[in-house]
Protein backbone atom coordinates (compact mmCIF):
# COMPACT_ATOMS: atom_id res chain seq x y z
CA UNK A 1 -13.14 -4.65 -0.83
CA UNK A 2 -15.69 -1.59 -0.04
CA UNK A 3 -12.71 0.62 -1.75
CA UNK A 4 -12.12 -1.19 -4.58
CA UNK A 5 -15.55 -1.76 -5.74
CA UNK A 6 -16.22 2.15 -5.16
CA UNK A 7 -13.17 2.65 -7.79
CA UNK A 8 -14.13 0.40 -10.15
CA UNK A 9 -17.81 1.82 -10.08
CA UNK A 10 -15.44 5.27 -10.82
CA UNK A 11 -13.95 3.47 -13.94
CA UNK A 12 -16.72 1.98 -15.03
CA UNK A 13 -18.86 5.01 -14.97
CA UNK A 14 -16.12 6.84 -16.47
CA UNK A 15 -16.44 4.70 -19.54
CA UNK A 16 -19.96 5.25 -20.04
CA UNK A 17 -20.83 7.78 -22.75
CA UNK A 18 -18.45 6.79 -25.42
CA UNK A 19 -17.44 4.18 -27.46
CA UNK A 20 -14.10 1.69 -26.27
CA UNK A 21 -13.14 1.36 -30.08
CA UNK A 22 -10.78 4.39 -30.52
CA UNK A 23 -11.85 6.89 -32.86
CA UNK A 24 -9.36 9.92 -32.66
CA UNK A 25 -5.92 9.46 -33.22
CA UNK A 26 -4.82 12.12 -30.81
CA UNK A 27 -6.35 10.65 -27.91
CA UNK A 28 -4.83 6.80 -27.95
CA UNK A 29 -6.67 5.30 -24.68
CA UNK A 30 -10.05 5.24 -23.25
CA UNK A 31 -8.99 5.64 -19.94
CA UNK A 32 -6.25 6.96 -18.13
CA UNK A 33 -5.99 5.76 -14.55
CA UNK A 34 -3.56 7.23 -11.90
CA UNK A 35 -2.04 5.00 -8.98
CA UNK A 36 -1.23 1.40 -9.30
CA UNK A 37 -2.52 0.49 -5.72
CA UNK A 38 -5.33 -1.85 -5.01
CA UNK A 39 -8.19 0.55 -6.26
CA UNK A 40 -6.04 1.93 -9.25
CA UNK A 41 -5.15 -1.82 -10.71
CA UNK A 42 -8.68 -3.27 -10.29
CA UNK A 43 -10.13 -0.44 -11.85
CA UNK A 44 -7.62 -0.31 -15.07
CA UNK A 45 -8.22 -3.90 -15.08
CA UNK A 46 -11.69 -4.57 -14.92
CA UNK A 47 -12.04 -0.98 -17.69
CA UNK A 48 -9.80 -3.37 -20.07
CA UNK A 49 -11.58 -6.49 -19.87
CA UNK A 50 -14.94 -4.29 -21.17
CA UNK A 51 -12.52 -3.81 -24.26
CA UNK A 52 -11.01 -0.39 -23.45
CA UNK A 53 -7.70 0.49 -23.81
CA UNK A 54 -6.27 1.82 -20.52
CA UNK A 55 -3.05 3.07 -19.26
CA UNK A 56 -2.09 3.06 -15.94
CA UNK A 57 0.90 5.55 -14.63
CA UNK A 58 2.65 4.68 -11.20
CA UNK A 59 5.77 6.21 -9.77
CA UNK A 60 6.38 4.23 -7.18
CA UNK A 61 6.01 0.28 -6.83
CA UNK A 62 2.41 -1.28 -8.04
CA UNK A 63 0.29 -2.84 -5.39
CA UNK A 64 -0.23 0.25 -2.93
CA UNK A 65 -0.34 0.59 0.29
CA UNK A 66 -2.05 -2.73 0.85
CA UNK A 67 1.06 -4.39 -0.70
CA UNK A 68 4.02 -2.28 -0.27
CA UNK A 69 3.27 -0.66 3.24
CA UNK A 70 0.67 -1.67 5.07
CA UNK A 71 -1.30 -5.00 5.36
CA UNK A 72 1.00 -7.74 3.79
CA UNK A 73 3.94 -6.45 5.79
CA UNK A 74 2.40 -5.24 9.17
CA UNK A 75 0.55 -9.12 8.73
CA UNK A 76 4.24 -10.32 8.32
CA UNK A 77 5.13 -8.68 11.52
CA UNK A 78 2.27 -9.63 13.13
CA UNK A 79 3.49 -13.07 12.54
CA UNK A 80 6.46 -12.70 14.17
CA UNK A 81 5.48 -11.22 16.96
CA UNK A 82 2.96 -14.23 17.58
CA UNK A 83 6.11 -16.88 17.54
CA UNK A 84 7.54 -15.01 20.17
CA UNK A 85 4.87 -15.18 22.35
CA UNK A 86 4.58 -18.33 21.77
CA UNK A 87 7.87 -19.37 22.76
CA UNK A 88 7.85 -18.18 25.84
CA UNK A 89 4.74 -20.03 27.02
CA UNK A 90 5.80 -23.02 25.69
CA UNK A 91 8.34 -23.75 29.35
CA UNK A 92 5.49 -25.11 31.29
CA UNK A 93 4.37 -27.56 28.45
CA UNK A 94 7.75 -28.79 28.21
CA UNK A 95 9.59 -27.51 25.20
CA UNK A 96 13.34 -25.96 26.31
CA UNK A 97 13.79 -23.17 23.41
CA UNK A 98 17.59 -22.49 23.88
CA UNK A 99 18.73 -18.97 22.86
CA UNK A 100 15.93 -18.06 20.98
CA UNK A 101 16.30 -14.43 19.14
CA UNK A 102 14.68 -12.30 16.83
CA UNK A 103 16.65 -10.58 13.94
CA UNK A 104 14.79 -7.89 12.85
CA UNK A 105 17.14 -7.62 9.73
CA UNK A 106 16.61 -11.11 8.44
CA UNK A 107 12.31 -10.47 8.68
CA UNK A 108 13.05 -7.30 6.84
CA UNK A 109 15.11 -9.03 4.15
CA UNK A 110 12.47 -11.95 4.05
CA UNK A 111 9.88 -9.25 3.88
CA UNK A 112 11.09 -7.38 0.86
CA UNK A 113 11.29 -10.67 -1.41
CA UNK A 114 7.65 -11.46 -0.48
CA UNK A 115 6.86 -8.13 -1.78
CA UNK A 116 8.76 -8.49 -4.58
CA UNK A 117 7.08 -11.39 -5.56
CA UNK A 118 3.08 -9.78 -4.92
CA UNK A 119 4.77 -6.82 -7.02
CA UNK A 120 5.55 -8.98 -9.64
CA UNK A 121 1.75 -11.11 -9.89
CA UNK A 122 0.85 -7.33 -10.31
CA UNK A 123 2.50 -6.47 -13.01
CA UNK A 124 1.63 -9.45 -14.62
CA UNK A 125 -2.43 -9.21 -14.18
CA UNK A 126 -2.00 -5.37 -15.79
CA UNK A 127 0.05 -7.24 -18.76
CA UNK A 128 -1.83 -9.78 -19.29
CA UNK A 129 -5.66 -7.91 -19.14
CA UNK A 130 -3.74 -5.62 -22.10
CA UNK A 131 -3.15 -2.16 -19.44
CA UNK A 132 0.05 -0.43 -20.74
CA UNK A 133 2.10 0.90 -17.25
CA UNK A 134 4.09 3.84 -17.39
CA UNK A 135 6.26 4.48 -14.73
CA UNK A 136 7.06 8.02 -12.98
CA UNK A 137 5.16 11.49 -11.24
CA UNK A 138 1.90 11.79 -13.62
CA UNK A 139 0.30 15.67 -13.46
CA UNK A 140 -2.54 16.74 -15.31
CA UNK A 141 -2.11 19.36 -17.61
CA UNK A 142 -6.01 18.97 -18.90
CA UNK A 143 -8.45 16.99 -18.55
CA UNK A 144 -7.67 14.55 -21.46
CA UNK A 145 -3.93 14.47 -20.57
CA UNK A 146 -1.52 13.28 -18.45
CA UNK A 147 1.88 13.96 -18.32
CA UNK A 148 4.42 11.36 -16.97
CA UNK A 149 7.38 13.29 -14.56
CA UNK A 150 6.55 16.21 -16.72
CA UNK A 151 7.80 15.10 -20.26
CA UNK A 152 5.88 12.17 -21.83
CA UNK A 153 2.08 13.08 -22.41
CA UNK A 154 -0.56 10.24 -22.38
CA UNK A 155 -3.91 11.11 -23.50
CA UNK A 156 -6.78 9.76 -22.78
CA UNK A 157 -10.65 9.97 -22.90
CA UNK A 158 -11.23 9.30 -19.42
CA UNK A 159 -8.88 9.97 -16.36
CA UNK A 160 -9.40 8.27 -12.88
CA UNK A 161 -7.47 9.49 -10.07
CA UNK A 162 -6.30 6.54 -8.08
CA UNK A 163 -3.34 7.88 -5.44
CA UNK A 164 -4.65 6.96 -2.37
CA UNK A 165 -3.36 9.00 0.68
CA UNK A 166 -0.30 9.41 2.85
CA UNK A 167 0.24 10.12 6.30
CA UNK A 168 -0.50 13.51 7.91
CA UNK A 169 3.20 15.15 9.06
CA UNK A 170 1.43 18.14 10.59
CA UNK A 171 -1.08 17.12 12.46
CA UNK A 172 1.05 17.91 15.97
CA UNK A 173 3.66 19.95 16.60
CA UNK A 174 7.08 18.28 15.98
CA UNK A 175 5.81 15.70 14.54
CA UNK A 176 7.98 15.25 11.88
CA UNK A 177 10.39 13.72 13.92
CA UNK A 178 8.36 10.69 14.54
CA UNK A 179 8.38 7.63 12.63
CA UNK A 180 5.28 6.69 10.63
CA UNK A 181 3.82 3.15 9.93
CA UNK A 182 5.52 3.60 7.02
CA UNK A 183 9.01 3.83 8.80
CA UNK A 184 8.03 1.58 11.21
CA UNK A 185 8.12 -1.33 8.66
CA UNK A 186 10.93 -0.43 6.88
CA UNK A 187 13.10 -0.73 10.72
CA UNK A 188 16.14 -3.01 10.64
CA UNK A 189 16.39 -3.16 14.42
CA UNK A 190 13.93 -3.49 17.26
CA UNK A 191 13.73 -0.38 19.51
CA UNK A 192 14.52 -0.60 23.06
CA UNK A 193 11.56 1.67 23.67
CA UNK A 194 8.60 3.01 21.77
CA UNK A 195 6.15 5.72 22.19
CA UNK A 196 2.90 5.08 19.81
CA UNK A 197 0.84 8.55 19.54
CA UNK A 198 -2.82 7.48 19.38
CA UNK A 199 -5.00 4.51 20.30
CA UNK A 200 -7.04 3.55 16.89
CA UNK A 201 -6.71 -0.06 15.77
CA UNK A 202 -3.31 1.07 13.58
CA UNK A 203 -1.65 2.22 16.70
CA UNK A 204 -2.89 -0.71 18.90
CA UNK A 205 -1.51 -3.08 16.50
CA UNK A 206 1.93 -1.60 16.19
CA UNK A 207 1.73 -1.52 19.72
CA UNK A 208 1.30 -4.89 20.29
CA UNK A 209 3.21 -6.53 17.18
CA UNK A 210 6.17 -4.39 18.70
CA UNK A 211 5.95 -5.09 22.20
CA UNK A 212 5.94 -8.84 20.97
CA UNK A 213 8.74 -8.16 19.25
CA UNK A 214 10.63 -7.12 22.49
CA UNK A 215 10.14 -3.24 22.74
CA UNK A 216 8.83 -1.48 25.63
CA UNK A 217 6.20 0.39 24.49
CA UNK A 218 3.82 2.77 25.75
CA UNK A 219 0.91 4.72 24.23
CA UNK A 220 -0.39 8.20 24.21
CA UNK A 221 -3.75 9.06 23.91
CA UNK A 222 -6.14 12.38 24.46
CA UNK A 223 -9.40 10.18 25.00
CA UNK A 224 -10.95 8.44 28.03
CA UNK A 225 -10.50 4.91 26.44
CA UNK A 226 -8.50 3.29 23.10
CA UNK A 227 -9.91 2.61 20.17
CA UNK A 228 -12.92 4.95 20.29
């Protein structure tokens, strides 16, 4: 929540200074806002229900990391990995769980029409609180206009960047044949083994939700102790 007040505070304070009524026919919205994650669509939101008139430009799927690649589907996998544990300790309090498996592809399949539907209560708080969306790559070319995958300008009094980040594919050598969290959640089947580089509370996790899951997994740290 720490993030998305700080980028509504952004929004807000980029509002300040001029009026929400527009007054130039060149520049159509108040605010321009960048990213459809969680920070991005609170921020365009709570700017339109002050009365501006905000666009928000997204080129991939609204919702963010939070939605698309990270919390709502590692907590989906989480899940999973918790009803296998508990499976097998359920012998000594006298439940017989006859070939019991884990399919991988039918979580991932599950998994994608839960997203879809989060996507979708997205798209409809932006629509409803009056935010027009425009989908593909936005790049400035000033600081009053964006430009959607390099062809459609939007202008607009105010921009707020809202992209969030990405994972680091340089930070070792050879890296860049690893998978990333990203990857990770997008697997259709369970690997036999796994090597996790790093032992912060995103490693850990993975870790654990796919040793649950049936991998054997082992993790590779520089420090004296995890999750420093």
């Amino acid at each position: 929540m720490a993030g998305v007040k700080s980028w509504i505070a952004l929004a807000l304070g980029a509002l300040q200074g001029f009026p929400v009524t527009m007054t130039d026919a060149s520049v159509p919205f108040d605010l321009v806002v960048i990213g459809g994650g969680s920070g991005g669509v609170a921020s365009a939101r709570r700017a339109a229900a002050h009365g501006a008139k905000v666009a928000l430009v997204e080129r991939d799927r609204l919702g963010g990391t939070c939605v698309i690649r990270g919390c709502v589907p590692k907590k989906l996998m989480m899940y999973a990995a918790k009803f296998g544990r508990e499976l097998a300790e359920a012998g000594p309090y006298g439940w017989t769980v006859d070939n019991a498996r884990f399919s991988l592809a039918t979580w991932q399949a599950n998994k994608r029409v839960e997203i879809d539907r989060l996507e979708g209560i997205y798209s409809r708080m932006l629509e409803n609180s009056g935010v027009t969306v425009f989908r593909g790559n936005a790049t400035l070319s000033d600081s009053q206009t964006v430009m959607v995958d390099g062809v459609t300008p939007i202008h607009g009094k105010r921009v707020l960047i809202a992209t969030g980040a990405r994972a680091n594919r340089h930070a070792v050598p050879g890296i860049e044949h690893a998978m990333t969290s990203d990857d990770l959640l997008d697997l259709s089947e369970v690997p036999k083994r796994l090597g996790v580089l790093g032992a912060g509370y995103i490693a850990l996790e993975f870790a654990s939700i796919m040793q649950g899951l049936g991998s054997s997994v082992t993790v590779f740290y520089r420090d004296h102790l995890p999750l420093r």
